[in-house]
Every structure is written in C-alpha cells, then in structure tokens.
Protein backbone atom coordinates (compact mmCIF):
# COMPACT_ATOMS: atom_id res chain seq x y z
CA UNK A 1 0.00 0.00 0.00
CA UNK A 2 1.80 3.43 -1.01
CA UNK A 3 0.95 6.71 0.49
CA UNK A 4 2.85 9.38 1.03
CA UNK A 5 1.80 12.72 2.12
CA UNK A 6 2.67 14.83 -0.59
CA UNK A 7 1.03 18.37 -1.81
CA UNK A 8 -1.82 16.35 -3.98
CA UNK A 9 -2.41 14.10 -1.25
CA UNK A 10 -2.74 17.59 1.40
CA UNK A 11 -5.08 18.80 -0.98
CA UNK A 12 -7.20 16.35 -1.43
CA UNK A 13 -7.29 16.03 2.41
CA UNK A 14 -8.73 19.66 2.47
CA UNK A 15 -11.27 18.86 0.16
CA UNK A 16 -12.35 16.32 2.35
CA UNK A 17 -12.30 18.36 5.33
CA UNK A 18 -14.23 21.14 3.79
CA UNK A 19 -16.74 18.64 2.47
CA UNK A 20 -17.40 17.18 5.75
CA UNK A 21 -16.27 20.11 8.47
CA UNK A 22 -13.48 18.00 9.93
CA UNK A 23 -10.21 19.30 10.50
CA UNK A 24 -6.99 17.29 8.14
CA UNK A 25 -4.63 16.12 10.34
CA UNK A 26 -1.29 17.85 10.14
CA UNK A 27 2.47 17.25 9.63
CA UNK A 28 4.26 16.50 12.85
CA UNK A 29 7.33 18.47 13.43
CA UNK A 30 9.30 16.27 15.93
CA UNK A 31 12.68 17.11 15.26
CA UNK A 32 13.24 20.27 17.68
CA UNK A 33 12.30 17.20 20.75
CA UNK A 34 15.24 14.96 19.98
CA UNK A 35 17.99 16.74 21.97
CA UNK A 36 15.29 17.46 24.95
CA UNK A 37 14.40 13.93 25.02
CA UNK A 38 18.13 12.66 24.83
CA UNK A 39 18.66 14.32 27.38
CA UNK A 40 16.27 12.64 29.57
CA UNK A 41 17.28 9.65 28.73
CA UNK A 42 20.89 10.30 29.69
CA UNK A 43 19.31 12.08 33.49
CA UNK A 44 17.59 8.69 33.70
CA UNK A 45 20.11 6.36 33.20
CA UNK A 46 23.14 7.71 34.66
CA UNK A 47 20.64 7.54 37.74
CA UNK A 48 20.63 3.84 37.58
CA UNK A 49 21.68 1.47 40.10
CA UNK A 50 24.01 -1.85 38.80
CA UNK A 51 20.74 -4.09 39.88
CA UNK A 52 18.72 -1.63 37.57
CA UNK A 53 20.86 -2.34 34.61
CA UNK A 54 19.51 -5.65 34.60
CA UNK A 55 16.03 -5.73 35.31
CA UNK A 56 13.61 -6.93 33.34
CA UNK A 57 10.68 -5.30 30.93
CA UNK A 58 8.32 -5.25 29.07
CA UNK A 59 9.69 -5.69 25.79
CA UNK A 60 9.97 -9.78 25.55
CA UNK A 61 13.68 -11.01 26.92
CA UNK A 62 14.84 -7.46 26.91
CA UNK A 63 16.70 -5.79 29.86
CA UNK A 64 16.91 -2.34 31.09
CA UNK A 65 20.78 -2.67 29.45
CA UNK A 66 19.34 -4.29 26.25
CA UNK A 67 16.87 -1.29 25.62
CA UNK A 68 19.67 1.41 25.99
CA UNK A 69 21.74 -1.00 23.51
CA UNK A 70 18.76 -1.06 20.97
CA UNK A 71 18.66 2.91 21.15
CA UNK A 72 22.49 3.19 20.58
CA UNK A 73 22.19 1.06 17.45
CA UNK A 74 18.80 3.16 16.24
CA UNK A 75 21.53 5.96 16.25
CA UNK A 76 24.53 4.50 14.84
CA UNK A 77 22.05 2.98 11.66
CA UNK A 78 20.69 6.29 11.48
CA UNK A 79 24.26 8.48 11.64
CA UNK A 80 25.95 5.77 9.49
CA UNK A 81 23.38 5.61 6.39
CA UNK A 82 21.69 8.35 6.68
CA UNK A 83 24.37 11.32 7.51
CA UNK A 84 27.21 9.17 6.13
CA UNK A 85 25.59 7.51 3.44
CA UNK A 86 27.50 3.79 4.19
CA UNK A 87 25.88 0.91 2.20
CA UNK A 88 23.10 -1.10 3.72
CA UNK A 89 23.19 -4.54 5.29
CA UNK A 90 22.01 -6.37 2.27
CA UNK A 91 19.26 -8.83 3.53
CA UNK A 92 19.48 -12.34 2.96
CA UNK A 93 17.45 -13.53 1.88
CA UNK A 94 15.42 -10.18 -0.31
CA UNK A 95 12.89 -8.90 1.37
CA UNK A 96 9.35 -9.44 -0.71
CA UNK A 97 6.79 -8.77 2.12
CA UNK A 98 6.37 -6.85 5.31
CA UNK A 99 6.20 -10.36 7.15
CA UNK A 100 10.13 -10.64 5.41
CA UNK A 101 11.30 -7.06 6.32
CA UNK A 102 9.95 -7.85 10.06
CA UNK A 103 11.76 -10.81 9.97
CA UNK A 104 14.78 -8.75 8.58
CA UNK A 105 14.96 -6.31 11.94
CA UNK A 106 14.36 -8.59 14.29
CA UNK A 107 17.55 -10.57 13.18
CA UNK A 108 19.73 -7.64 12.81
CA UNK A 109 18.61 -5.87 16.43
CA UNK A 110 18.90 -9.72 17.87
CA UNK A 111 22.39 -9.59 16.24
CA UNK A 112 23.24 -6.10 17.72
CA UNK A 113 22.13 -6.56 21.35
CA UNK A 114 24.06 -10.04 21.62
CA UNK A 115 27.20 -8.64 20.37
CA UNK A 116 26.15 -4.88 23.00
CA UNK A 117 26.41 -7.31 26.15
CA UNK A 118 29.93 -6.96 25.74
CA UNK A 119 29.46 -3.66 26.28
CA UNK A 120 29.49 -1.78 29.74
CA UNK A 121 26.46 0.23 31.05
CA UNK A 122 28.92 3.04 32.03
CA UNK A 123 30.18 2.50 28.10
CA UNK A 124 26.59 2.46 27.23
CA UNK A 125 25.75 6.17 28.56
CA UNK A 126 29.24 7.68 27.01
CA UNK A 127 28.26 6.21 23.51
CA UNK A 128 24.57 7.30 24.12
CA UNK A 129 25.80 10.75 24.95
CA UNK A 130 27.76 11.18 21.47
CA UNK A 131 25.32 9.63 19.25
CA UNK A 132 22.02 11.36 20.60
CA UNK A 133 23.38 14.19 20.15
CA UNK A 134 24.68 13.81 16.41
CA UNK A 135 21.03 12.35 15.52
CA UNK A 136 18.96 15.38 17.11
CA UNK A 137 20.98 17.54 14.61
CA UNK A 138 20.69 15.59 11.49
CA UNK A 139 17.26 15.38 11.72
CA UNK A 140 16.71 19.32 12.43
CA UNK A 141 19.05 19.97 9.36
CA UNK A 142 16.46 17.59 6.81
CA UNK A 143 13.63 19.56 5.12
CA UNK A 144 10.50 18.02 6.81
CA UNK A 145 8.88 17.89 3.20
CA UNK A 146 11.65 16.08 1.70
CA UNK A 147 11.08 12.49 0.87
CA UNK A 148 12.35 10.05 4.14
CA UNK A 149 15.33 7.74 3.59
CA UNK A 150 13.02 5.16 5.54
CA UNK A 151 9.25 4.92 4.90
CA UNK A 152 6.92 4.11 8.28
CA UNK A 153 5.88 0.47 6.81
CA UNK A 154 3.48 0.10 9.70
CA UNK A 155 1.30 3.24 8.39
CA UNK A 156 1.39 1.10 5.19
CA UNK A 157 3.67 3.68 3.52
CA UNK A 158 6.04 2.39 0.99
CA UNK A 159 7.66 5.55 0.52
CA UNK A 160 7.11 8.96 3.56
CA UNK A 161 8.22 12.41 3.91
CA UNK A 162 10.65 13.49 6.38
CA UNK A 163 8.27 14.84 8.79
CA UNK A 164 6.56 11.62 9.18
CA UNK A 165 10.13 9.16 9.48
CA UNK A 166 11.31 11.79 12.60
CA UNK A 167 7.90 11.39 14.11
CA UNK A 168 8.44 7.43 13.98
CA UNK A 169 11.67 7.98 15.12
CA UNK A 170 10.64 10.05 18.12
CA UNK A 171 8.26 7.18 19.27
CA UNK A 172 10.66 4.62 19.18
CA UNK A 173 13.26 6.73 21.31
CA UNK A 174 10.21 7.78 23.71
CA UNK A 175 8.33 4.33 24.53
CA UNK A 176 11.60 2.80 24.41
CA UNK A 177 12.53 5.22 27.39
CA UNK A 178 8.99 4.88 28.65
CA UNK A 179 10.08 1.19 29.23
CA UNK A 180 13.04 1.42 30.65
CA UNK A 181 11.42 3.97 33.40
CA UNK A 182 8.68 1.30 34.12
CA UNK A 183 10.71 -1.47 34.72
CA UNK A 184 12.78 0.91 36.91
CA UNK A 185 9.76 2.49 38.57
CA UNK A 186 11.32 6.13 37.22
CA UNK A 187 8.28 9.11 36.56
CA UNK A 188 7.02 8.82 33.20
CA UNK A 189 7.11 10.93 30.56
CA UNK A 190 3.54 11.80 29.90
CA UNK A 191 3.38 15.60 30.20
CA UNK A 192 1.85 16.32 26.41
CA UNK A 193 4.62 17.92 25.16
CA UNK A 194 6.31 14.46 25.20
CA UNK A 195 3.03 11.76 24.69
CA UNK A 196 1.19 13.67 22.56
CA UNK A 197 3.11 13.50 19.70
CA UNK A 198 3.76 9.91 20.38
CA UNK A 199 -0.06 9.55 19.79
CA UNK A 200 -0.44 11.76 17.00
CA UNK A 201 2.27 9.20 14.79
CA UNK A 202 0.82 6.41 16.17
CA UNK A 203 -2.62 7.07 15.13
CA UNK A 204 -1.59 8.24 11.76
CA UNK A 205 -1.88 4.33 11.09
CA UNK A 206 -5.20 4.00 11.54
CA UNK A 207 -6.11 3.84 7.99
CA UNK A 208 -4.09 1.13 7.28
CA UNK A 209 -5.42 -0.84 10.09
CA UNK A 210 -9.00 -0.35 9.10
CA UNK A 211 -8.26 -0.61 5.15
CA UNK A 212 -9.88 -4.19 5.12
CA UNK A 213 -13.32 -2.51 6.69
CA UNK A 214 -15.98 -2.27 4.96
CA UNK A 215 -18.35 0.63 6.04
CA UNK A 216 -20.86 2.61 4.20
CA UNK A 217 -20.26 5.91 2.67
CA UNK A 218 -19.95 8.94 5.38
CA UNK A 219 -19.54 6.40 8.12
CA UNK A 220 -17.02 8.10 10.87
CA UNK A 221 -15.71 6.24 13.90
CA UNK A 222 -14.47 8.94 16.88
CA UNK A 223 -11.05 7.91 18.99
CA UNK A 224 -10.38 9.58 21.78
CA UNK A 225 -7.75 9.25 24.23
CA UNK A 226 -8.72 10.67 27.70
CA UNK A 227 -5.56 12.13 29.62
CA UNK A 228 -3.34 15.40 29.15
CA UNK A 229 -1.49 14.23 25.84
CA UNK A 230 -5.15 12.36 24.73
CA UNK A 231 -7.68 14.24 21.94
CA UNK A 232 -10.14 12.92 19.24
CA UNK A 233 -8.82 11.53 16.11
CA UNK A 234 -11.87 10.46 13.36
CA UNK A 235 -12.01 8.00 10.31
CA UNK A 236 -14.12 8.58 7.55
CA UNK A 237 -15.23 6.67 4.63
CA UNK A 238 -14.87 8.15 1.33
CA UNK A 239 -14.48 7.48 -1.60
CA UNK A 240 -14.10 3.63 -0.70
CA UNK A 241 -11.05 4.42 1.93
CA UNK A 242 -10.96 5.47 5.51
CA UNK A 243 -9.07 9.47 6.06
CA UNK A 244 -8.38 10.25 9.45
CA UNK A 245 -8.94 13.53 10.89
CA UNK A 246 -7.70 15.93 13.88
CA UNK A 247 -11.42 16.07 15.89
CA UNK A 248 -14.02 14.11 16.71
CA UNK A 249 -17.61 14.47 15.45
CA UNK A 250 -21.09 13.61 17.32
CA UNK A 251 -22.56 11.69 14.14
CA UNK A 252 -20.26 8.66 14.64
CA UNK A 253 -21.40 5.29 14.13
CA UNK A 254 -18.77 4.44 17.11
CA UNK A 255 -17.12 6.00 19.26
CA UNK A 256 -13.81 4.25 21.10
CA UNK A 257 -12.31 5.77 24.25
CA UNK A 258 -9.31 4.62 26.02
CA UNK A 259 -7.17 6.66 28.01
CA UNK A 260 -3.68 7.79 27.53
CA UNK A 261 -1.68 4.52 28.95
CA UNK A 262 -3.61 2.37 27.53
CA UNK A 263 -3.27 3.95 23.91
CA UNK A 264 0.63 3.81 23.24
CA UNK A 265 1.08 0.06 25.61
CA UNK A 266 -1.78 -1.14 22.88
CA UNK A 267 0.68 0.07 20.03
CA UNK A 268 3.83 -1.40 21.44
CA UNK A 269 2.79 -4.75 22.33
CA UNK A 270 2.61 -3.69 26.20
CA UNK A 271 -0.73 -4.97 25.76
CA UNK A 272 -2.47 -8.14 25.06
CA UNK A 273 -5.87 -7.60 22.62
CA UNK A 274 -8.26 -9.60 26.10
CA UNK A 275 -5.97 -6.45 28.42
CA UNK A 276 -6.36 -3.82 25.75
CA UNK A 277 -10.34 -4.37 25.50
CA UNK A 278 -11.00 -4.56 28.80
CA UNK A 279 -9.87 -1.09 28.97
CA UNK A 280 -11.80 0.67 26.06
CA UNK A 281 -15.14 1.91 26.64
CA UNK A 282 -17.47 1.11 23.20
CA UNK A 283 -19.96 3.57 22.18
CA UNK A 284 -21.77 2.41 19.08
CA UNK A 285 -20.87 -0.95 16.71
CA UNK A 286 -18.44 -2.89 18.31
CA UNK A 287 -17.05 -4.30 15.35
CA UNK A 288 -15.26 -1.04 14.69
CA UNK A 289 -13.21 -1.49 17.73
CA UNK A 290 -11.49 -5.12 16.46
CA UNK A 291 -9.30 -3.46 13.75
CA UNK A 292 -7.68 -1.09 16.68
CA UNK A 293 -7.06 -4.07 18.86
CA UNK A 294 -4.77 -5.89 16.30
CA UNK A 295 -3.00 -2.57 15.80
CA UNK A 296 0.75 -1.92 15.92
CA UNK A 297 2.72 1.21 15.44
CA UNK A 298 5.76 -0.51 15.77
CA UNK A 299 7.57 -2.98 13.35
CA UNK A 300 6.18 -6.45 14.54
C-alpha cells in the first residue's frame, strides 16, 4: 500500500475536510524534541543502580541494558546511512513482504544486542551521549517535506516524507525510554509535550489498520484518548477508503475511548488484545473497535 503525504495528497485532504467540516490532520514536526528527550534519557540512566541495569521489561527477553543497547544502534544505523551515506546490510534472503522485512529487523537488532552485552552500562551512557546528540541535529538539518530515507511500513507507507520518518523515530526513542522507566519504577514521561506527539504518529496508522473494513459511505468512527497528551482523532469513509482527521464528530457510528496509557502500551505490544479491550469503553458498533485491537505502530 503506497501513500505518502505529498502536496496532492494535502489537498485532497482539504477537500475532504471542507466537504465534511473535519479538521486534516497535520504534519508532525518532531525534530526540535530529539535533543530534549536525549537528554532525559541520559538524566535517567546515569541515575541507575548496577541491579537496575539488569532488570527486566516489558519488551519480551529485553533488559533495562538491552533497551539502551537497541537505542544506541537506532543511532549508529541512522548516523551511518543516513548522515554518512554507508551501504546497507544487504538482507538475505530479499525482502518481498512486510512479514520478510519484520523478519529482517528482528535478526539484525537480535544480532546487535548479543554482540552490546559486551558492552558496559557506564560505556553504554558515554556512547549514548555522542550519538544522541549527532542524531537530534541531522534530523533538524532535513527539510520536513523532503522524501524520508526510511518509509513508516506500519502506516502502510512504501515511501514517507521526512516529517513523518522523525515522528516514527521520536516514538521509538520515547516508549523505548517509557520502558526502561517502568521497569525501573522512574516518573514517566507523559506531560503532552512528550506523549502527545507519540499519539499523534501512532494514530496516523489507523487507515491502514481499518483498510480491510468495509463501512458505508460517510460512516465516521471517533477515537479519543482521555488524559493530558489524549484528543479525538476520526475516520471517515470516502471514496471507498478510511481518512483520518484531527477532531471528533457527534454523528459517529462508534465511538472508542481509552485513556492515555492504555493507547501507546496497545501500540507497542505492552498490551495483550483480552488487556487492551477490557480497557476501552465502546460507544456504538463494536465491530469497529477489532481493527484497533490488532494494531501496531511498531515494526512487529
């Protein structure tokens, strides 16, 4: 599936909006958060104990140490092919489906964090500091409208703009910190000028979630995330495809509200589907809700 928000693609999303008095959703401009959320992560874990190191989360076999690896090797992949412009791994075998390129990722960070237990946390945090640093400025020197060296696959983008790759990126560097402070009992990081643009990308897949729906014409289904960095996010049906939208309407044929916790866990696999729908309230069809329950805004 191929979209990429480009000027024709804009416009056609105001014609919608105009059509139906909804608000388009708009570009996310992430980048200026990077070096604020680095360093929060480096506050965080040179505040670490050597038990903390190696406690457990959330994110399957992972430690604490494992997580801070992962983020280190986001940042070297990003410095070293995007900045430097160094050939890519080659996969083996090609890649001819998203099933393949998941399968792809999952060898190469498996291959990174069994190599990174070589390396010390202390190690860890100097790297980190170099690195984070380096990335927050490459991606503030990119035009946001210029196409993305890496397209946000779980959107169901083949290709993306800039704007929309840094967004990703800022959700994988914040719920992978978000992780890392749970399974060290640290304060989250939910003020909404952190988790609100964390749900903003991750409901930008919506429509490719809910492209094998079938609804009638018009039909609009309301999200809304209860909490400081929550809001209402709508689908519509037109023209045989769902658009999403920046509000909610009172004409929806459902209505699905979960608070703000509950939203990004559900998108990172901190959630099962039985946890996840126990904690969304249904207003309306509740066939609407199942396509948001299988929903990932990660690559999985």
């Amino acid at each position: 599936m191929r979209q990429l928000h480009n000027a024709s693609t804009i416009d056609n999303r105001v014609a919608y909006a105009s059509h139906t008095a909804m608000k388009p959703v708009e570009p996310i401009l992430a980048a200026d958060l990077f070096g604020e959320i680095h360093e929060e992560l480096l506050v965080l874990l040179k505040g670490l104990s050597a038990e903390d190191w190696y406690k457990p989360t959330v994110a399957g076999a992972w430690q604490v140490r494992d997580i801070a690896a992962h983020l280190l090797d986001s940042d070297i992949r990003r410095l070293s092919f995007q900045r430097d412009q160094a050939p890519m791994v080659p996969p083996d075998p090609p890649i001819g489906s998203y099933t393949d390129l998941v399968g792809f990722l999952n060898q190469l960070n498996a291959d990174w964090i069994k190599a990174a237990k070589r390396i010390s946390p202390q190690l860890l945090i100097e790297f980190l500091a170099v690195t984070g640093e380096q990335v927050a400025a490459l991606l503030k020197s990119i035009d946001p409208f210029a196409p993305a060296m890496f397209s946000v696959a779980w959107a169901g983008e083949e290709a993306s703009l800039h704007w929309f790759d840094v967004a990703r990126e800022y959700t994988e560097k914040w719920h992978h910190q978000q992780q890392i402070r749970d399974a060290v009992g640290a304060p989250p990081l939910y003020a909404r000028k952190w988790l609100h643009p964390v749900l903003d990308a991750f409901l930008r897949g919506l429509p490719h979630a809910y492209r094998e729906l079938a609804a009638d014409e018009g039909a609009r289904i309301v999200f809304s995330v209860t909490g400081e960095a929550g809001g209402d996010w709508t689908l519509a049906r037109e023209a045989g495809a769902w658009h999403l939208y920046a509000d909610g309407v009172e004409d929806a044929v459902c209505r699905l509200t979960l608070d703000q916790d509950t939203a990004w866990r559900l998108l990172t696999k901190g959630l099962t589907r039985k946890q996840a729908a126990a904690k969304i309230e249904i207003s309306g069809e509740a066939a609407y809700s199942r396509p948001l329950l299988g929903m990932l805004a990660v690559m999985a």
